[in-house]
N, C-alpha and C. Protein backbone atom coordinates (compact mmCIF):
# COMPACT_ATOMS: atom_id res chain seq x y z
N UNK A 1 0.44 46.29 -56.18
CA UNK A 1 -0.60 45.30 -56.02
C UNK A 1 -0.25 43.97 -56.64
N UNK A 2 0.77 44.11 -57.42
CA UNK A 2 1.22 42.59 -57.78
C UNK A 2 2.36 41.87 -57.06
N UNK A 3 2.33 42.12 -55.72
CA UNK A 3 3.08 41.59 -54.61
C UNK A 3 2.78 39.38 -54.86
N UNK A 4 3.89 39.21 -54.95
CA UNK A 4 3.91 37.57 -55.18
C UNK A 4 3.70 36.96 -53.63
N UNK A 5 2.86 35.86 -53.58
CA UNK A 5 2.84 35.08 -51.96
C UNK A 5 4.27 35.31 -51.52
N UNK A 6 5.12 34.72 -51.77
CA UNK A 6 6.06 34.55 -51.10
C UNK A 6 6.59 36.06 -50.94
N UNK A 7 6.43 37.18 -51.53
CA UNK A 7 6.95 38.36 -51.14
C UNK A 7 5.78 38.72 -49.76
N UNK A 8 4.68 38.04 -50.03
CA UNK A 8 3.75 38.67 -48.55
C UNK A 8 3.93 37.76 -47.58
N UNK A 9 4.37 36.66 -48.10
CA UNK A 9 4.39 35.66 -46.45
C UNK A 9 5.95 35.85 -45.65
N UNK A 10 6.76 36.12 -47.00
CA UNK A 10 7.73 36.46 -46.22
C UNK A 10 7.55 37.49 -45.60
N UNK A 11 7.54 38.67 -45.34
CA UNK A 11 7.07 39.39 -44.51
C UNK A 11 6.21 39.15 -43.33
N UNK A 12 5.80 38.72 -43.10
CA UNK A 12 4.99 38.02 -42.27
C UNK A 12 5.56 37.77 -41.42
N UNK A 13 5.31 38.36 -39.67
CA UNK A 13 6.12 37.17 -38.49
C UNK A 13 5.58 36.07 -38.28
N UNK A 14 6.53 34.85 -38.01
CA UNK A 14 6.84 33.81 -37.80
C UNK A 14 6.13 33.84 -36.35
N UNK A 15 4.88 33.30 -36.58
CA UNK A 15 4.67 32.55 -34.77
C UNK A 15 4.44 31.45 -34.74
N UNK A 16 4.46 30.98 -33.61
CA UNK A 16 4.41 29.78 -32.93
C UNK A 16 3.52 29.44 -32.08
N UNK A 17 2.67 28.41 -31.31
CA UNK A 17 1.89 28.11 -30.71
C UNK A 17 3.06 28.11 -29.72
N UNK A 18 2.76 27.86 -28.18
CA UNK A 18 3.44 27.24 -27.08
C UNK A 18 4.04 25.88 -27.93
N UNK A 19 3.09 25.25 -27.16
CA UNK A 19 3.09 23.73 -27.62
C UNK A 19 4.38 23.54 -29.09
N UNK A 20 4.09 24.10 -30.27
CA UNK A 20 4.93 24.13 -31.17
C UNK A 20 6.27 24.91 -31.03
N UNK A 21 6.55 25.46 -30.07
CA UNK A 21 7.98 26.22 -29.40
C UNK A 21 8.34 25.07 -28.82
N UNK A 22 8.12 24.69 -27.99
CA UNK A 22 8.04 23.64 -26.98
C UNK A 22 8.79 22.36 -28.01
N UNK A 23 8.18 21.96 -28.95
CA UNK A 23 8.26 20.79 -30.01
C UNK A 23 9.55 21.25 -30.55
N UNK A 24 9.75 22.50 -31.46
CA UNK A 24 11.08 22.82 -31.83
C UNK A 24 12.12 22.98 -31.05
N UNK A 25 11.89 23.35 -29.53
CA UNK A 25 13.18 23.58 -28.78
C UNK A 25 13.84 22.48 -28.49
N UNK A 26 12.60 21.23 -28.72
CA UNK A 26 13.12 19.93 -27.89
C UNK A 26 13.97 19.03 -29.30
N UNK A 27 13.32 19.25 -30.77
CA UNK A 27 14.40 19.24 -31.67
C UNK A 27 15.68 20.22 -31.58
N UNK A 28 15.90 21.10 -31.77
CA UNK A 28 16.97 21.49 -31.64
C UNK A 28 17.93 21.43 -30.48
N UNK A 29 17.48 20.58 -29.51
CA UNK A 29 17.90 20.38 -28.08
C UNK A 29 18.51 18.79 -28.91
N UNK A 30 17.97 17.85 -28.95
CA UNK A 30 18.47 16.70 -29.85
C UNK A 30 19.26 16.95 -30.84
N UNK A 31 19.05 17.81 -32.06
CA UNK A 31 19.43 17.45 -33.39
C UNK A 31 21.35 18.99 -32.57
N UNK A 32 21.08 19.42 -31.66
CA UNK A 32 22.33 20.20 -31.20
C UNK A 32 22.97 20.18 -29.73
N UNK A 33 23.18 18.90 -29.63
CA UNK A 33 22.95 18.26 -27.92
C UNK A 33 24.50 18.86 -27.35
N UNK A 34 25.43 19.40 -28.08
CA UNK A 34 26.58 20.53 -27.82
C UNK A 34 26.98 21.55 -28.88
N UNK A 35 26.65 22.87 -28.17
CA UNK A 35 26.70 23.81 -28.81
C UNK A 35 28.21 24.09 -29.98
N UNK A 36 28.10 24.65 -30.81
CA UNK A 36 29.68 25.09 -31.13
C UNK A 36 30.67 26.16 -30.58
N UNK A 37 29.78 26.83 -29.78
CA UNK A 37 30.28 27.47 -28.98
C UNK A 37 29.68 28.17 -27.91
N UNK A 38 29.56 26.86 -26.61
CA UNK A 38 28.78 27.11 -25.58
C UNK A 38 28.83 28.76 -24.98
N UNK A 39 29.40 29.30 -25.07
CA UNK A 39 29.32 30.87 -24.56
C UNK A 39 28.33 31.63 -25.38
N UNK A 40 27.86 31.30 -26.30
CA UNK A 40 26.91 31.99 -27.08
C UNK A 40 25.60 31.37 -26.95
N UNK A 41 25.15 30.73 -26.32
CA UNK A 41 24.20 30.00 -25.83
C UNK A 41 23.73 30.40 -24.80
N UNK A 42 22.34 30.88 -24.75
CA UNK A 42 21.55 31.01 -23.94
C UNK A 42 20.27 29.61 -23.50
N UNK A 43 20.47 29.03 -23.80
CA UNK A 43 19.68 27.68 -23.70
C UNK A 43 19.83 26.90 -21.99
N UNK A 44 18.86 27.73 -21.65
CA UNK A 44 18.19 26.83 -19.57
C UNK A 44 18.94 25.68 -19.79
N UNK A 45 18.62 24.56 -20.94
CA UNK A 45 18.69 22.95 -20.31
C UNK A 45 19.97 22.49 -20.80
N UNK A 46 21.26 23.24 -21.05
CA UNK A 46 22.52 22.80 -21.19
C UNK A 46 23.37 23.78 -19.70
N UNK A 47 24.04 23.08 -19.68
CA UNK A 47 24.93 23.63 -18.50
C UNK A 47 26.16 23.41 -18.66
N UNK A 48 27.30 24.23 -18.23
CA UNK A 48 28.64 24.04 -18.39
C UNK A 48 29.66 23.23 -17.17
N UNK A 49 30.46 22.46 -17.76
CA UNK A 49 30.63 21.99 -16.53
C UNK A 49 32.24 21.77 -17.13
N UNK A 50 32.98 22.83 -16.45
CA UNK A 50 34.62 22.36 -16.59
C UNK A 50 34.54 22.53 -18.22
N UNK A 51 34.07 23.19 -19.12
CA UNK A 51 34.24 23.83 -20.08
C UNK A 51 33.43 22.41 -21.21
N UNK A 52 32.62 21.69 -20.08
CA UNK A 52 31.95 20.80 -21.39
C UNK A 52 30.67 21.21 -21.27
N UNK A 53 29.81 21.07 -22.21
CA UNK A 53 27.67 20.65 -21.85
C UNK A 53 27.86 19.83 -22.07
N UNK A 54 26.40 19.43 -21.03
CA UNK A 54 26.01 18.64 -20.53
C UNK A 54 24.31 18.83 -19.97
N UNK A 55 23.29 18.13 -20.44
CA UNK A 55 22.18 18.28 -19.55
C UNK A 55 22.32 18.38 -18.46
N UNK A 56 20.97 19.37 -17.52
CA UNK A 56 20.69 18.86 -16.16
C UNK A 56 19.54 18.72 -16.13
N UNK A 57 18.86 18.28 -17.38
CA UNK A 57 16.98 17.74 -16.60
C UNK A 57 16.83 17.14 -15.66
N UNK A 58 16.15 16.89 -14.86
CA UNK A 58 15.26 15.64 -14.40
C UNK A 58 14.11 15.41 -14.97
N UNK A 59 14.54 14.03 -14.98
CA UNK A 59 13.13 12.57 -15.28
C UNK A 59 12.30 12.68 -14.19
N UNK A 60 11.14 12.43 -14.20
CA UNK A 60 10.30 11.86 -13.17
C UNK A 60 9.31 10.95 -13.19
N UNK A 61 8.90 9.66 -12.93
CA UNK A 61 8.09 8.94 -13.01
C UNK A 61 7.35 8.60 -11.49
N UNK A 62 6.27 8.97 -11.92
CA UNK A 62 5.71 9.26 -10.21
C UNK A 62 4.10 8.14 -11.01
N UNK A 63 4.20 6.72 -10.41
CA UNK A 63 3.60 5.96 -10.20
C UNK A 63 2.52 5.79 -8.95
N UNK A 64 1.12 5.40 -9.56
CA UNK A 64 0.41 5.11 -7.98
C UNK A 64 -0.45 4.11 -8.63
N UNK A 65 -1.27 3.69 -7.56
CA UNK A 65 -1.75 2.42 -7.33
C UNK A 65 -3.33 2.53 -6.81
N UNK A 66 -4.00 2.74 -7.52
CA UNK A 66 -5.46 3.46 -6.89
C UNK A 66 -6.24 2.20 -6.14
N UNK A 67 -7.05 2.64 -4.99
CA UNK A 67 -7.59 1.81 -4.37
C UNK A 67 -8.57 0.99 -5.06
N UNK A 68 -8.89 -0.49 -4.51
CA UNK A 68 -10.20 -0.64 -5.94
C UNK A 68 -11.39 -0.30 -6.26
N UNK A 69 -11.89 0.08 -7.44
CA UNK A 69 -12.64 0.73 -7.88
C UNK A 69 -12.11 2.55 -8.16
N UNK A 70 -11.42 2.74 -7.75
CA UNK A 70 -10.79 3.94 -7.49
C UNK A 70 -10.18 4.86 -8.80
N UNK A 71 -9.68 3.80 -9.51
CA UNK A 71 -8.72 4.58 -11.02
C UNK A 71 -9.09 5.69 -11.75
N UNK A 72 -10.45 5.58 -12.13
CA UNK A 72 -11.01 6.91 -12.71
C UNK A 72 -11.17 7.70 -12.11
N UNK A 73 -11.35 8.15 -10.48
CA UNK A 73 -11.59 9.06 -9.52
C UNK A 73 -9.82 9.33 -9.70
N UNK A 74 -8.66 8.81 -9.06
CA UNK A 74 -7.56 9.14 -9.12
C UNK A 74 -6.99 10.19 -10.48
N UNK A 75 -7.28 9.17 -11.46
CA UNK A 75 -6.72 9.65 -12.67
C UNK A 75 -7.41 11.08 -12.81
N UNK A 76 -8.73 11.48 -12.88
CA UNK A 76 -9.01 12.60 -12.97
C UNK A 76 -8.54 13.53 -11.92
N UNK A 77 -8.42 12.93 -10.52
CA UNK A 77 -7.65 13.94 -9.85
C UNK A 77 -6.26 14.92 -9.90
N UNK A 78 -5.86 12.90 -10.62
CA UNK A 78 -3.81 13.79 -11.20
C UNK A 78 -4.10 14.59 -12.67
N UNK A 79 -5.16 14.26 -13.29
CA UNK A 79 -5.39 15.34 -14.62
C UNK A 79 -5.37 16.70 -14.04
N UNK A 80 -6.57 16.89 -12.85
CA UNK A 80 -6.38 18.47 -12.35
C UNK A 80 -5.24 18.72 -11.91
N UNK A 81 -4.26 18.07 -11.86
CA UNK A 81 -3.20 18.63 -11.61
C UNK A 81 -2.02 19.65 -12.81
N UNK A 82 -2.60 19.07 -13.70
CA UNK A 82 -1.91 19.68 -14.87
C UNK A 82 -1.54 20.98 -15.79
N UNK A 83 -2.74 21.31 -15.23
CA UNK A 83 -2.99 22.89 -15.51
C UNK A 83 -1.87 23.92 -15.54
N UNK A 84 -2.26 23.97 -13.65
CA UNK A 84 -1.24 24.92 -13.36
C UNK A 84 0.05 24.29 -13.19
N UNK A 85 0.67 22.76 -12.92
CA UNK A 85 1.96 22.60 -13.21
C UNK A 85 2.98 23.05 -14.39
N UNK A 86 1.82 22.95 -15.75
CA UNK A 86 3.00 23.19 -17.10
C UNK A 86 3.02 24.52 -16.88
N UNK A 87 2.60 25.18 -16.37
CA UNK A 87 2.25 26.91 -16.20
C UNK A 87 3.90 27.09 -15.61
N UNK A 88 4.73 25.98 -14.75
CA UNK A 88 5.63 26.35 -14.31
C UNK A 88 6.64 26.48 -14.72
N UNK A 89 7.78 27.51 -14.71
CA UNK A 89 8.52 27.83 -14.99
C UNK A 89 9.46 26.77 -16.07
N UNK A 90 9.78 25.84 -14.69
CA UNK A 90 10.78 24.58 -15.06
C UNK A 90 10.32 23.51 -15.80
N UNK A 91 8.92 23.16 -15.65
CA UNK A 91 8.19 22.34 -16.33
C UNK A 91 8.52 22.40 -18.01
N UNK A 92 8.81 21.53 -18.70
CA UNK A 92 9.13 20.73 -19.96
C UNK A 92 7.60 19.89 -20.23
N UNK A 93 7.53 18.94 -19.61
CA UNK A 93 6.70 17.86 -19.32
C UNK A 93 5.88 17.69 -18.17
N UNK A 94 4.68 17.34 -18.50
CA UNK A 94 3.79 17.37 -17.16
C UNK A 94 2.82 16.20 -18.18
N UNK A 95 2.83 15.07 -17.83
CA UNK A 95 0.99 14.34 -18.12
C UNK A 95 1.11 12.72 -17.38
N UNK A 96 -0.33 13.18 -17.10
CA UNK A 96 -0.33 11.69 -16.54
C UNK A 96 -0.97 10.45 -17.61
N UNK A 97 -0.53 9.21 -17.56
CA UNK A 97 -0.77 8.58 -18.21
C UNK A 97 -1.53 7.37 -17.28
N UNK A 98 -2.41 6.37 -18.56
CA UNK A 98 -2.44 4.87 -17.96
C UNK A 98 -1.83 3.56 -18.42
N UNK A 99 -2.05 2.95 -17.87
CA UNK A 99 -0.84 1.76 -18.25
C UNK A 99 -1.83 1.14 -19.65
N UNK A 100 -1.38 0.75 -20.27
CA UNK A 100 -1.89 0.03 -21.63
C UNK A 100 -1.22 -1.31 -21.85
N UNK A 101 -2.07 -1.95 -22.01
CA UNK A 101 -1.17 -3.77 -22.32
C UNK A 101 -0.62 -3.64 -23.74
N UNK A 102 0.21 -4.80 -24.27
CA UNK A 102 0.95 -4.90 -25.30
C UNK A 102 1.48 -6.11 -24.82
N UNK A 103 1.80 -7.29 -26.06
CA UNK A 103 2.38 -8.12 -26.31
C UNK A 103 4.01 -7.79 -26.51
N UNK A 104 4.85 -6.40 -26.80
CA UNK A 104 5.66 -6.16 -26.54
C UNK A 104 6.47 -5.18 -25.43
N UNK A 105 5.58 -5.52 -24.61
CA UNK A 105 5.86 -4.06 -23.48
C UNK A 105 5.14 -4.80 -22.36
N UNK A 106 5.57 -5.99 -21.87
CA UNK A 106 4.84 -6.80 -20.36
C UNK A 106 5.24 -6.75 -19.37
N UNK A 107 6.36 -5.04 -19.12
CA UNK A 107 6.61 -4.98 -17.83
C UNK A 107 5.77 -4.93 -16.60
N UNK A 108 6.13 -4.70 -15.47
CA UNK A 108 5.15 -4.70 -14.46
C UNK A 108 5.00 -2.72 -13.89
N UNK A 109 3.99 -2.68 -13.55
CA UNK A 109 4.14 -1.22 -13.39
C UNK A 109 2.61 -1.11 -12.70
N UNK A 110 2.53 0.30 -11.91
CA UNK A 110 1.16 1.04 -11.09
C UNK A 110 0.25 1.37 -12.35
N UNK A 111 -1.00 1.22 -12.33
CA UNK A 111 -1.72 1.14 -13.38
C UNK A 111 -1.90 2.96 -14.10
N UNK A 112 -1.44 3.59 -12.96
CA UNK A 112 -1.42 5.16 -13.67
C UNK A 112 0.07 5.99 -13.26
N UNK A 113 0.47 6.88 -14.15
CA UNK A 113 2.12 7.52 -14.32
C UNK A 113 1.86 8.52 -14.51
N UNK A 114 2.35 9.44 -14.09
CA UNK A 114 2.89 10.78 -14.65
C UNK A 114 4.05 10.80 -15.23
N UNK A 115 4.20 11.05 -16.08
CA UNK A 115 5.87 11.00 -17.03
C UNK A 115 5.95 12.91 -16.83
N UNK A 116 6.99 13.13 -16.14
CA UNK A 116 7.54 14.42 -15.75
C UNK A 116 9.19 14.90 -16.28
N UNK A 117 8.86 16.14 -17.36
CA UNK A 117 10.12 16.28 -17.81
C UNK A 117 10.52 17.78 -16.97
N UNK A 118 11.77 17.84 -15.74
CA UNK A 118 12.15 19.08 -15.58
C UNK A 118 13.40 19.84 -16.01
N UNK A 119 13.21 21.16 -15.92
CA UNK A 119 15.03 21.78 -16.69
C UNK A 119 15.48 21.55 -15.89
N UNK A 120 15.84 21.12 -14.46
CA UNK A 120 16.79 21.02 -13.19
C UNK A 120 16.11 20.58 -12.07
N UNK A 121 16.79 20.32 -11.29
CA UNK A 121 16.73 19.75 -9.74
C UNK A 121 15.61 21.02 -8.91
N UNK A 122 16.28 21.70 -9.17
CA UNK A 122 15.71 22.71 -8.40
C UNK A 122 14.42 23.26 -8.85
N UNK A 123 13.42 23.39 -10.06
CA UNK A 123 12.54 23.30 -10.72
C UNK A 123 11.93 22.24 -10.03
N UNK A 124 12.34 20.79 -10.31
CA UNK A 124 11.39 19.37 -9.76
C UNK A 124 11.17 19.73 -8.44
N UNK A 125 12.02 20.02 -7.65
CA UNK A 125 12.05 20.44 -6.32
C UNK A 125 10.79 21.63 -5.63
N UNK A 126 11.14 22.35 -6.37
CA UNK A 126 10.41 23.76 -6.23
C UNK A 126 8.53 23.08 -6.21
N UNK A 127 8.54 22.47 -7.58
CA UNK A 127 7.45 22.07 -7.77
C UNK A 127 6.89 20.55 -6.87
N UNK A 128 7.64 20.61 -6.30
CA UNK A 128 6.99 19.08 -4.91
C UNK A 128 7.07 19.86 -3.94
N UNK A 129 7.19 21.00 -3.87
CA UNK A 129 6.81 21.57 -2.45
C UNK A 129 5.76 22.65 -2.59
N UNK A 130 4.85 22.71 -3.98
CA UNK A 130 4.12 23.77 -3.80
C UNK A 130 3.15 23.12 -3.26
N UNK A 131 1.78 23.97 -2.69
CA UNK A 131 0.79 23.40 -1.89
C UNK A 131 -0.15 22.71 -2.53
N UNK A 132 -0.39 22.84 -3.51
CA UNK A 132 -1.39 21.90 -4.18
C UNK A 132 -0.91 20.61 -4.45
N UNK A 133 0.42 20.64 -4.36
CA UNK A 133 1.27 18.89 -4.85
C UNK A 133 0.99 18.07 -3.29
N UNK A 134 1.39 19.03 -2.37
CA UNK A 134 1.81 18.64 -0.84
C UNK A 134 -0.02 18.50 -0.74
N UNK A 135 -0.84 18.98 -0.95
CA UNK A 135 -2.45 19.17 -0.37
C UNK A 135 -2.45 17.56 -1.29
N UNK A 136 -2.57 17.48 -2.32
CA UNK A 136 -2.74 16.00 -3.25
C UNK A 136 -2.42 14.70 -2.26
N UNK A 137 -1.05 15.24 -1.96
CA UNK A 137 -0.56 13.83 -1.58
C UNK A 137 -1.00 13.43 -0.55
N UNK A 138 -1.09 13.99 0.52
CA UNK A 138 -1.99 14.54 2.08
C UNK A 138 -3.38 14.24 1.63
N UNK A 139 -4.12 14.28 1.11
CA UNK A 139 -5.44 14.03 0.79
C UNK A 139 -6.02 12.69 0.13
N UNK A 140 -5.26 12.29 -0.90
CA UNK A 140 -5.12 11.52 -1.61
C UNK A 140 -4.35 10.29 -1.39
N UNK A 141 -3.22 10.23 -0.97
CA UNK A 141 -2.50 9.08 -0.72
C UNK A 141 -1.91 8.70 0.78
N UNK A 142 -1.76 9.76 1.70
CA UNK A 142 -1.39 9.99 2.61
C UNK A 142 -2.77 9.46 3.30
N UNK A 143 -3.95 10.03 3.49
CA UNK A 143 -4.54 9.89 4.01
C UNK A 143 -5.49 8.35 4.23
N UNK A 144 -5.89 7.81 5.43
CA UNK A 144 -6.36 6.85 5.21
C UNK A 144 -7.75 6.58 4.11
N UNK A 145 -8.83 7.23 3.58
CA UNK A 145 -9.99 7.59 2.99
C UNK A 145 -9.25 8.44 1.56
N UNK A 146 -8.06 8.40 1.03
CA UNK A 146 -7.19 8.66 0.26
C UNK A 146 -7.56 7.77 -0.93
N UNK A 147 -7.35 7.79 -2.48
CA UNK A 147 -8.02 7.33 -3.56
C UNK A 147 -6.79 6.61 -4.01
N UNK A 148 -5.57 6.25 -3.45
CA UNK A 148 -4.42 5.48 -3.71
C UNK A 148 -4.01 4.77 -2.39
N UNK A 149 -3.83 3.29 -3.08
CA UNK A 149 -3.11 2.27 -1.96
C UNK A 149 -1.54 2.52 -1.95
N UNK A 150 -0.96 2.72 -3.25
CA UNK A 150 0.33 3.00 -2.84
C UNK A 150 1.01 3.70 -4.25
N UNK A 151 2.01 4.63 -4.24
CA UNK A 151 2.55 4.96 -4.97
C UNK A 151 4.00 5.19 -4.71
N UNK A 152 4.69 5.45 -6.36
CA UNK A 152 6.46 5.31 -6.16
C UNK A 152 6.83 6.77 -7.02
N UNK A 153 7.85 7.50 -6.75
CA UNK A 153 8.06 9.06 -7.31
C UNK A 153 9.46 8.36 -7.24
N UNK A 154 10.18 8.62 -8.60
CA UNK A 154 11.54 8.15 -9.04
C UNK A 154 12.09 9.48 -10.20
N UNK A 155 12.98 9.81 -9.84
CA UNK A 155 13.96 10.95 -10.75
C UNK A 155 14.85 10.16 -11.27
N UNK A 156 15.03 10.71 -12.68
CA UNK A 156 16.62 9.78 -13.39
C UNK A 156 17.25 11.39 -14.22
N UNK A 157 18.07 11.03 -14.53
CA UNK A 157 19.09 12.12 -15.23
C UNK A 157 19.65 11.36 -16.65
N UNK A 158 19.98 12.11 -17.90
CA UNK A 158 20.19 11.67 -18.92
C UNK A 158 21.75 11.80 -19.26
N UNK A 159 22.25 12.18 -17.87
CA UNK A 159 23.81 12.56 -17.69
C UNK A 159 24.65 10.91 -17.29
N UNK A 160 25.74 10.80 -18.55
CA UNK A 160 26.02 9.00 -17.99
C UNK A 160 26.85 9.14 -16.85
N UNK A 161 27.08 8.12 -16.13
CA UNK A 161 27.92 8.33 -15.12
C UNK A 161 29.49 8.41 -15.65
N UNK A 162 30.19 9.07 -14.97
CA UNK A 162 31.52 8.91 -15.66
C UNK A 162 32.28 9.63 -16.77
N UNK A 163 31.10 10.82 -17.10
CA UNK A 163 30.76 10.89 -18.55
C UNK A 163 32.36 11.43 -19.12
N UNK A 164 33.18 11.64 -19.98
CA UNK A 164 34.45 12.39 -20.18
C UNK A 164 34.20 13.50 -21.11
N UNK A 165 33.20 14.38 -20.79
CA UNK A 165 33.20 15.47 -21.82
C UNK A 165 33.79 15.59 -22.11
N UNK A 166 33.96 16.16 -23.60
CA UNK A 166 35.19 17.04 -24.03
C UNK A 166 35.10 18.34 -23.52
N UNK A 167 36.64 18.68 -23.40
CA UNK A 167 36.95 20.29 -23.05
C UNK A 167 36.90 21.10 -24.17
N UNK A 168 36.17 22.11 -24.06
CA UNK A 168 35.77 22.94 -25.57
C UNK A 168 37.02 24.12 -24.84
């Protein structure tokens, strides 16, 4: 009965929220951006390529332009979208945002974003062809009585061009 905290917490398993897995994987994805020895690595978002890593996320910035008066009807629409997207497999990142002014940030941009982080091509992919993305866009932007005048969907990669891995 005279067990010390640290003899009971150690014992104790270690959990994690999602969200806080999620937060540590994406540090140790930064603070270990090449393994010491990629064969012992089980980690989705590094890939081997000719004996180097290398990411294959995709970026996504999927911009729209709501009709006027329209923004708060839109924006809550791309919120319901969120749910079941992070539910997906490949999904990293899923939220939509709105544009916010700043005296240091006066680019030009669609007044609402989704900032989309995926583990691969084929994940981003997978997920623009399920039916609720394809029903959105068809309903929503596609359509004439649609709650967006115009929107832009752009992928980037964090892979430089050219890159000269080293050969491990």
């Amino acid at each position: 009965m005279n067990a010390t905290i640290k003899q009971i917490v150690g014992s104790l398993p270690v959990t994690h929220t999602f969200e806080q897995q999620r937060y540590f994987d994406f540090l140790s994805r930064r603070a270990i951006l090449r393994p010491v020895n990629p064969n012992l690595t089980n980690n989705p978002y590094h890939r081997s390529v000719k004996g180097s890593v290398m990411s294959k996320k995709v970026y996504c910035c999927a911009q729209f332009l709501p009709k006027p008066g329209q923004e708060n009807a839109l924006f809550e629409v791309l919120q319901s979208l969120e749910p079941n997207t992070i539910r997906e497999d490949g999904c990293i990142q899923y939220i939509v945002t709105r544009h916010v002014t700043s005296p240091f940030a006066e680019g030009k941009s669609f007044p609402i974003m989704f900032n989309e982080i995926w583990a691969d091509m084929a994940s981003f992919e997978a997920h623009c062809q399920r039916k609720e993305i394809a029903d959105f866009f068809a309903k929503y932007c596609q359509a004439d009585d649609g709650l967006a005048e115009d929107w832009n969907v752009c992928i980037y990669t964090d892979e430089p061009a050219d890159y000269d891995a080293p050969q491990l």
